[in-house]
Protein backbone atom coordinates (compact mmCIF):
# COMPACT_ATOMS: atom_id res chain seq x y z
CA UNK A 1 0.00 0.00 0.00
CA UNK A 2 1.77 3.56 -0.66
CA UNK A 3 1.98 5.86 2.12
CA UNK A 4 -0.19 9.10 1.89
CA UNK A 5 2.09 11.55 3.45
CA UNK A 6 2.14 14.80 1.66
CA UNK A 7 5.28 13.37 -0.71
CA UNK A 8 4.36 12.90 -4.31
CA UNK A 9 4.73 9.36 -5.46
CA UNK A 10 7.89 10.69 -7.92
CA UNK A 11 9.41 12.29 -4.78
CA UNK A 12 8.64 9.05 -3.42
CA UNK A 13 10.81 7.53 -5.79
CA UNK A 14 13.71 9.66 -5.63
CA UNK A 15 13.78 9.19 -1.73
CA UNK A 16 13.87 5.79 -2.55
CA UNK A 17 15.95 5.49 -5.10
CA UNK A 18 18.73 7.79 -2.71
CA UNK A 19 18.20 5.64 0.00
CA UNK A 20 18.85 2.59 -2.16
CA UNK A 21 22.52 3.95 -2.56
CA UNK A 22 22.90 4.84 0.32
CA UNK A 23 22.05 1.20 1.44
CA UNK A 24 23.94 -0.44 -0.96
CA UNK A 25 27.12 1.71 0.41
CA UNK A 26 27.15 1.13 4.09
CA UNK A 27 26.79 -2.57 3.19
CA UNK A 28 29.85 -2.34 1.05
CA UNK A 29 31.49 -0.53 3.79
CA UNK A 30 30.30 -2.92 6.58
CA UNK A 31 31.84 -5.59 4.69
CA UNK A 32 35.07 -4.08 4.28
CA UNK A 33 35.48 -2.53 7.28
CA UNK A 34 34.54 -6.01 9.20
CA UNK A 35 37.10 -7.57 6.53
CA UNK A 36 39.78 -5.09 7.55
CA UNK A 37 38.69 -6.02 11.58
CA UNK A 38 39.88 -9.58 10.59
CA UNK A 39 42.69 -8.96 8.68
CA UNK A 40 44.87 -5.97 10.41
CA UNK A 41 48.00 -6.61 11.92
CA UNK A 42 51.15 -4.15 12.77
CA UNK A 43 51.64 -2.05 15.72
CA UNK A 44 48.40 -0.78 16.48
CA UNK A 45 46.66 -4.28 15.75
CA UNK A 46 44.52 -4.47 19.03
CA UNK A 47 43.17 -0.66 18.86
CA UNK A 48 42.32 -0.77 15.30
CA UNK A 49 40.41 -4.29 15.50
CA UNK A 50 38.20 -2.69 17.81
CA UNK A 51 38.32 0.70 16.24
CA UNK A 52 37.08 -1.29 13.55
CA UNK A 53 34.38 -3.34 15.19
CA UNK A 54 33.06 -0.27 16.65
CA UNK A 55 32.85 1.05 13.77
CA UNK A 56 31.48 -1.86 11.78
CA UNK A 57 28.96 -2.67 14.89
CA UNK A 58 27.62 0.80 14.32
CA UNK A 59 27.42 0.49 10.53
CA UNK A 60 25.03 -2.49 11.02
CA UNK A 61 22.81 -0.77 13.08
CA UNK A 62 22.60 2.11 10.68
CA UNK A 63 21.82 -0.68 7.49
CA UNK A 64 18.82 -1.74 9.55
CA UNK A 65 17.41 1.27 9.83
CA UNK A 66 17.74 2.61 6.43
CA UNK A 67 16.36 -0.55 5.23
CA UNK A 68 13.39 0.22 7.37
CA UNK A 69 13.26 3.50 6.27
CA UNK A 70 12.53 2.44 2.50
CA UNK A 71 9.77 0.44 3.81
CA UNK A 72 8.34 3.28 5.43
CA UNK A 73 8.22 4.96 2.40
CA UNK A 74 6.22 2.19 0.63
CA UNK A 75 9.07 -0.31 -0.70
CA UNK A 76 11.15 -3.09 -0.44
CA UNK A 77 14.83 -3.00 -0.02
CA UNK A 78 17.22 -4.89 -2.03
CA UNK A 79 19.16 -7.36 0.05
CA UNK A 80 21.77 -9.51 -2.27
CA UNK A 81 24.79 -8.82 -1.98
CA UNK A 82 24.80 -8.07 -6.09
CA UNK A 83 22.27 -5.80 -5.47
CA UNK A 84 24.40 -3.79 -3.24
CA UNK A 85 27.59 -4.14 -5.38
CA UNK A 86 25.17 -2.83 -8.31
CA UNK A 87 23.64 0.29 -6.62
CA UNK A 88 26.88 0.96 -4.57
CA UNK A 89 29.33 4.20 -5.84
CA UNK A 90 31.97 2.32 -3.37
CA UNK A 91 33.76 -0.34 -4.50
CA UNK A 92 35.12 -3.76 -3.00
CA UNK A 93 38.21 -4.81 -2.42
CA UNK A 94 39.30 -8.01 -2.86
CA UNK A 95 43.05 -7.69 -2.47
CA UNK A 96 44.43 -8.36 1.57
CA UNK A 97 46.48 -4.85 2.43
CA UNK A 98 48.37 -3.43 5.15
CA UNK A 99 47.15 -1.46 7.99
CA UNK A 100 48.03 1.95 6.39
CA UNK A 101 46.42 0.88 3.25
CA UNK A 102 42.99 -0.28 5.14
CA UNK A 103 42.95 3.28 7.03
CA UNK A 104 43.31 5.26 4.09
CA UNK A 105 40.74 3.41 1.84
CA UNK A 106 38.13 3.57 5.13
CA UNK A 107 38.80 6.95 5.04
CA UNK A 108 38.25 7.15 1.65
CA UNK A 109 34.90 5.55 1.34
CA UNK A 110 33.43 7.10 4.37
CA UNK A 111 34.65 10.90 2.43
CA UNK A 112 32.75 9.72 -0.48
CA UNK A 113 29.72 8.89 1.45
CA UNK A 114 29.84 12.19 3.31
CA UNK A 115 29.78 14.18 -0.22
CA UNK A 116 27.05 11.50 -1.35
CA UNK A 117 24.81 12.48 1.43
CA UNK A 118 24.91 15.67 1.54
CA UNK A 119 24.05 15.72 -1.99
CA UNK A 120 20.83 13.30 -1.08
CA UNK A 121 19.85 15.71 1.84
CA UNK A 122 19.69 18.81 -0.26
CA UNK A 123 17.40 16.65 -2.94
CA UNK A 124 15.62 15.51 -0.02
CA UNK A 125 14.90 19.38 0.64
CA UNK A 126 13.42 19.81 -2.96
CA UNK A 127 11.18 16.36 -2.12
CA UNK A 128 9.60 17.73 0.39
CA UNK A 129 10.71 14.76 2.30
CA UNK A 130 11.86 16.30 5.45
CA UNK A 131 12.00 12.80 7.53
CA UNK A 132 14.60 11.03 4.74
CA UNK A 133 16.47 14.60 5.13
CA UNK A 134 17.00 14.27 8.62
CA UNK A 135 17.51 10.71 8.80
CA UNK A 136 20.13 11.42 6.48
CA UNK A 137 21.73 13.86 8.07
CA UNK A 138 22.07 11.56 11.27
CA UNK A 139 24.09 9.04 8.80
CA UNK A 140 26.17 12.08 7.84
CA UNK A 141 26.85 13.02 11.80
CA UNK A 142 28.11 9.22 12.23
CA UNK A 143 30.21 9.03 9.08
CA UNK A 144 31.97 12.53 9.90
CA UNK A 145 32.94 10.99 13.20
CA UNK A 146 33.96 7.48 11.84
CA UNK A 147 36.31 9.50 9.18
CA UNK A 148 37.35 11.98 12.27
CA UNK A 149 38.83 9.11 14.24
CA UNK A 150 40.11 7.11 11.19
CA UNK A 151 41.85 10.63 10.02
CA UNK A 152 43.88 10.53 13.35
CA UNK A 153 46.14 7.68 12.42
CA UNK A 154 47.24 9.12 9.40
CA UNK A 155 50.24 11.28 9.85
């Protein structure tokens, strides 16, 4: 049944269709960064596995609820891991890297998710959808903080 909220059912879509994205990244990202938990070594080995599962724990959470959030708005979320790799901007990584190499690629994606939502939030703005905008911009909040503590290990 579609929701009757004062949204169009076009501005409907696009709120879905941003949502979808933004999905299909912190998926990607959750994957990685719980890849990167397993796999780091070196000096700093114990902080950055939980650094990482912090951060990966979090990231989880934050999939649920967007998920939910596209059902709110009247559809189904795509949950196959093709799916996401099709609707994500971030890419996998299949290679095993060093610890300086996971940092700066977690850095990296979580950057290009930051510039990727704000983007969605200001189309959000023109939706009329006020509840994706601000649920966005809580995903935003998180990110910049995930990226503020990864940016502290790089010199």
């Amino acid at each position: 049944m579609e929701p009757k909220i004062g949204i169009t059912k076009k501005d409907l879509n696009t709120s879905i269709d941003c949502l979808t994205v933004v999905l299909a990244n912190e998926m990607l990202l959750y994957v990685k960064t719980r890849k990167f938990h397993w796999n780091v070594s070196g000096n700093s080995f114990m902080e950055l596995h939980k650094l990482f599962e912090a951060h990966y724990t979090q990231l989880e959470h934050t999939i649920d609820e967007i998920a939910e959030r596209i059902s709110k708005l009247g559809a189904k979320a795509i949950g196959t891991m093709q799916e996401f790799i099709d609707h994500a901007s971030l890419k996998e990584n299949p290679k095993t890297v060093e610890q300086k190499d996971m940092i700066q690629e977690l850095l990296a994606d979580h950057e290009t998710i930051l510039k990727e939502l704000r983007d969605y939030i200001e189309k959000m703005e023109d939706t009329n959808d006020y509840g994706t905008a601000d649920f966005l911009t809580s995903i935003l909040q998180q990110h910049e903080t995930q990226a503020w503590t990864i940016r502290k290990y790089i010199n």
